[in-house]
Each structure stands twice: as C-alpha cells, then as structure tokens.
C-alpha atoms as a PDB file:
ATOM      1  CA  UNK A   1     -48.609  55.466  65.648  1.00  0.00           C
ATOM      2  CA  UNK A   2     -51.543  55.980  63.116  1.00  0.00           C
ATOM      3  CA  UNK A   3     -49.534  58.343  60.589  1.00  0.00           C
ATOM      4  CA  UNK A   4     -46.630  55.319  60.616  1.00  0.00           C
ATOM      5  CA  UNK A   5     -49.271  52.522  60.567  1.00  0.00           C
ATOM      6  CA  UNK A   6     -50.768  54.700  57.063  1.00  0.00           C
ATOM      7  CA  UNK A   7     -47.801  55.128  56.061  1.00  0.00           C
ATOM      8  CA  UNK A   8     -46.205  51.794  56.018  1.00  0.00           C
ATOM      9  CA  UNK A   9     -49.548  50.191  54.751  1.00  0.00           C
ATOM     10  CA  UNK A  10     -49.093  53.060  51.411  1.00  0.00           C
ATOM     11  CA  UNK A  11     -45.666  51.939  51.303  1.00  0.00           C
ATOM     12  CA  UNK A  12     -47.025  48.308  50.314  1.00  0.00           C
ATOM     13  CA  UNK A  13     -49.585  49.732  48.278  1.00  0.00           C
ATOM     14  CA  UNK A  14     -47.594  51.514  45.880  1.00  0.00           C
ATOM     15  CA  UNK A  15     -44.723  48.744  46.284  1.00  0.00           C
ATOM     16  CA  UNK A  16     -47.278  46.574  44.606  1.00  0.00           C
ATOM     17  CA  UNK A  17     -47.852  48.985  41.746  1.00  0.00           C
ATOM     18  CA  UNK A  18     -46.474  47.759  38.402  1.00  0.00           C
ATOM     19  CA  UNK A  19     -46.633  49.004  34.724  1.00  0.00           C
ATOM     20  CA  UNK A  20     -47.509  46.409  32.156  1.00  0.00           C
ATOM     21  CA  UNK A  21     -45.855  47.442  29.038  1.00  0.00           C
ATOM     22  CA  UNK A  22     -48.342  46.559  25.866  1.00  0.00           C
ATOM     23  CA  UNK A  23     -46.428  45.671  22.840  1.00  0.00           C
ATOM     24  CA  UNK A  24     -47.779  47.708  19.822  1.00  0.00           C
ATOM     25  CA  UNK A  25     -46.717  45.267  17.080  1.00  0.00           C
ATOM     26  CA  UNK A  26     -47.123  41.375  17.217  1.00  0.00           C
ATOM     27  CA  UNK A  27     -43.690  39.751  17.401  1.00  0.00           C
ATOM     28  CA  UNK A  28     -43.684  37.046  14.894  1.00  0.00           C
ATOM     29  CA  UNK A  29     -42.026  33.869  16.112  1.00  0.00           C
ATOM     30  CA  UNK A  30     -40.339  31.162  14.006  1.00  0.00           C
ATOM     31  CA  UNK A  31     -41.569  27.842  13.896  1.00  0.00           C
ATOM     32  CA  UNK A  32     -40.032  24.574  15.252  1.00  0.00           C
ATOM     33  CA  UNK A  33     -38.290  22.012  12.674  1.00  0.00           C
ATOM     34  CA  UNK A  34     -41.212  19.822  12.084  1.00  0.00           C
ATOM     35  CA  UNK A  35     -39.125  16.388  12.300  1.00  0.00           C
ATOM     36  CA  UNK A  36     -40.960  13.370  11.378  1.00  0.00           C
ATOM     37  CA  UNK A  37     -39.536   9.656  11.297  1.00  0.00           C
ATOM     38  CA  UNK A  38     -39.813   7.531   7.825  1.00  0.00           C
ATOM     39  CA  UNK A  39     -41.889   4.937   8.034  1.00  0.00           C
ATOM     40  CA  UNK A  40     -40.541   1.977   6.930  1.00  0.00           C
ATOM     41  CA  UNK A  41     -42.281  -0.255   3.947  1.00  0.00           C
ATOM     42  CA  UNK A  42     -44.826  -3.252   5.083  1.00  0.00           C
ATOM     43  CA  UNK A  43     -43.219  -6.741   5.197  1.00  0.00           C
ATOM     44  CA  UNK A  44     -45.493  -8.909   3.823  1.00  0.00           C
ATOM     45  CA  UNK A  45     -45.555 -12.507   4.766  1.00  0.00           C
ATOM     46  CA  UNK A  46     -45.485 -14.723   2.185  1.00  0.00           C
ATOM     47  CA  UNK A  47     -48.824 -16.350   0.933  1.00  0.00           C
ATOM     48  CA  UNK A  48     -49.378 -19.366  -1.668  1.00  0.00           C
ATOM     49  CA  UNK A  49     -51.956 -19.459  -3.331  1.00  0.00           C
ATOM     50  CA  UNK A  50     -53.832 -22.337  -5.166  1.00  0.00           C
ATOM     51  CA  UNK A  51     -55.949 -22.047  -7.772  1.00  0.00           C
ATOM     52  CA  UNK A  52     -59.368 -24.791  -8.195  1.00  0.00           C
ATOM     53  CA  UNK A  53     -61.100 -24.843 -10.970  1.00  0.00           C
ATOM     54  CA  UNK A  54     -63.827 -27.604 -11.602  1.00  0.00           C
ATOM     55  CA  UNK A  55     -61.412 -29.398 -13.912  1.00  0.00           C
ATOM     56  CA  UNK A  56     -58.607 -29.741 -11.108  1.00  0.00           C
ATOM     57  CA  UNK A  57     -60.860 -29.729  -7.467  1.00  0.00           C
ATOM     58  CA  UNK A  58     -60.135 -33.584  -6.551  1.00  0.00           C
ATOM     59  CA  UNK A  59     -56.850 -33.484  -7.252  1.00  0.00           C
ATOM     60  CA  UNK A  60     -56.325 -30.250  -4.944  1.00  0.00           C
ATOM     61  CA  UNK A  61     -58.677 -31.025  -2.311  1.00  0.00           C
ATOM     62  CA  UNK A  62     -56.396 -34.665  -2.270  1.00  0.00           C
ATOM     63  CA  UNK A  63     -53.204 -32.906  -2.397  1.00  0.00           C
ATOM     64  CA  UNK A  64     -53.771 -30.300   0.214  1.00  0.00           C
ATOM     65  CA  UNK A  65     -55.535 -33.543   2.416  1.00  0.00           C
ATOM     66  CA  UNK A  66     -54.250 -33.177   6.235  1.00  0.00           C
ATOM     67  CA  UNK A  67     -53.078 -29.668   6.218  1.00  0.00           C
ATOM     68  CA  UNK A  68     -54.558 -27.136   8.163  1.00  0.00           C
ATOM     69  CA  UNK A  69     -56.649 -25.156   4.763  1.00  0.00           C
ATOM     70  CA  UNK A  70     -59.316 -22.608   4.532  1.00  0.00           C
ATOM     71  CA  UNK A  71     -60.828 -22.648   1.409  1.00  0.00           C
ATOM     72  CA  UNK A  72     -62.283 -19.043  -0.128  1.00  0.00           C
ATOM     73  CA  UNK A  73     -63.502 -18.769  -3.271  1.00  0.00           C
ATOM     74  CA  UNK A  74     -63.781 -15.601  -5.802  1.00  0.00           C
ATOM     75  CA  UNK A  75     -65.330 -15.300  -9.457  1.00  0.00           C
ATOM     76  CA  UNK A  76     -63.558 -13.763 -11.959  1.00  0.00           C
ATOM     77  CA  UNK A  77     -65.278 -10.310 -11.040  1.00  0.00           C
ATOM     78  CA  UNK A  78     -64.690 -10.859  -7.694  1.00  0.00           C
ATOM     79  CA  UNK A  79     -60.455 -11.455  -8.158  1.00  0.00           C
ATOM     80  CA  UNK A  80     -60.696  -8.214 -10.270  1.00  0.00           C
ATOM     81  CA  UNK A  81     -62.003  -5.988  -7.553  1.00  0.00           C
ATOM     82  CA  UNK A  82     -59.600  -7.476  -4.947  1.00  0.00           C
ATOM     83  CA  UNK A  83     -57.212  -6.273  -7.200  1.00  0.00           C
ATOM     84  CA  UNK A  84     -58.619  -2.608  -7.592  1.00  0.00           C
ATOM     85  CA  UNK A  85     -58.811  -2.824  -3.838  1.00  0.00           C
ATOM     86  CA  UNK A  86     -55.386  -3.109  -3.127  1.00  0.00           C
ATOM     87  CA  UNK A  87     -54.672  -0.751  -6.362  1.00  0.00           C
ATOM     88  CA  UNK A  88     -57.072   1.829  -4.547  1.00  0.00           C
ATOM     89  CA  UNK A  89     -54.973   1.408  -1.120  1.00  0.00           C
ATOM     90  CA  UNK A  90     -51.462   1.796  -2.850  1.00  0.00           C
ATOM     91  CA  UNK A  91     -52.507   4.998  -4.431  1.00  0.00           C
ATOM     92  CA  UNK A  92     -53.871   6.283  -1.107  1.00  0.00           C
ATOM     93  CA  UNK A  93     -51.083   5.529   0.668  1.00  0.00           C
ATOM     94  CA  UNK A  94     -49.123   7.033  -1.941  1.00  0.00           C
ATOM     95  CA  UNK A  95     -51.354  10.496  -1.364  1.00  0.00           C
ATOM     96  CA  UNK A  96     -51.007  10.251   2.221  1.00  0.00           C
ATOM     97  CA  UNK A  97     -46.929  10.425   1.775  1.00  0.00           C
ATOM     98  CA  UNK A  98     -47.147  13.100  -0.767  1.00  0.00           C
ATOM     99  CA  UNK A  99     -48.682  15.362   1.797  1.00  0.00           C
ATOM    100  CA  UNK A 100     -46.794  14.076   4.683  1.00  0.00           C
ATOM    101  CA  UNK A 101     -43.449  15.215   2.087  1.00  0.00           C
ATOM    102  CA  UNK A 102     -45.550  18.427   1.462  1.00  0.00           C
ATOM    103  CA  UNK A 103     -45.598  19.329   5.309  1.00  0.00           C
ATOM    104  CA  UNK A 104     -42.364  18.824   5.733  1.00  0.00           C
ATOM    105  CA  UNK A 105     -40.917  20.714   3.071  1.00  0.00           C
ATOM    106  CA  UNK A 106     -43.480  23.918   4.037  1.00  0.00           C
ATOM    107  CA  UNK A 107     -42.175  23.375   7.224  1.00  0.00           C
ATOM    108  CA  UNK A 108     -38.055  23.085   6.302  1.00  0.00           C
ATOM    109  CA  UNK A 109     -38.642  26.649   4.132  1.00  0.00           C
ATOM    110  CA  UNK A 110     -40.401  28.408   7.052  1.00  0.00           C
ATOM    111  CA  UNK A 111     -37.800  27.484   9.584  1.00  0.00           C
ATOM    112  CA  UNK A 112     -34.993  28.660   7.629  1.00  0.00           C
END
C-alpha cells in the first residue's frame, strides 16, 4: 500500500514538471495604427463690438440705453496685447497640430 501510495504521489510530482522554454532573441512586435479623430475648427459666436471714445460716449451710452451691456474698457496698449494674445494662442495651437500630424505620420511608417 505504501510503494503505490509513493508511487502515485511521484506520479503527480513529475506530472507537474514543466520546461519553460527562454527565448534567446527579443521578438519585435509591430505597433498598432495610431488612429486619431480631427478635431473640428472652433465656432465662434458672433460678437459686436462698439467702440467709445470721449468724443462719442453720450451718444453710445444713449443708444445702447435699456439693453442688457457690460461695459470694458482697453487703452490702446491694452487692445494691442489682446491681439498678441490671441496671435500667441493661434500659433500654439498651430504647434500642437503639427506634432499631433508628426505622431501620426511616425506612427503610419512604423505600422507599415
């Protein structure tokens, strides 16, 4: 009973055995399409704007009288750096594409 107790228990030893095979050389796998969606433009809304100057602030302040305003004011200076601003914001969007169209292109060569 002992000798087929030992033996069945080295039966499920060596049943459990198993050679793990080492690869010598890394396998190099392709990359995945890298798909990415085009983002639309920004719709602006459209925006008036009025312009007061000393010479004509009665006349708008009358004008625009019982509408809903907010009145904001810029110097010269100040109009010119809101422009740069938005200047500054264009271009880095611009950059941001340019790698974005990079990627993608590195990424349609590898895959093919």
């Amino acid at each position: 009973m002992r000798i087929a107790l030992a033996a069945l228990c080295s039966l499920f030893l060596t049943g459990c055995n198993e050679t793990v095979k080492v690869l010598d050389k890394p396998v190099l796998v392709e990359r995945a399409e890298l798909i990415l969606p085009t983002t639309p433009p920004a719709v602006q809304l459209e925006m008036k704007w009025t312009v007061i100057t000393p010479e004509n602030f009665l006349q708008k302040v009358k004008e625009l009288e019982g509408k809903d305003v907010v009145y904001y004011a810029l110097t010269a200076e100040g109009y010119q750096n809101l422009s740069l601003n938005i200047a500054e914001l264009r271009k880095y969007i611009q950059n941001q594409n340019a790698v974005i169209a990079a990627y993608k292109e590195y990424y349609k060569k590898r895959v093919k």
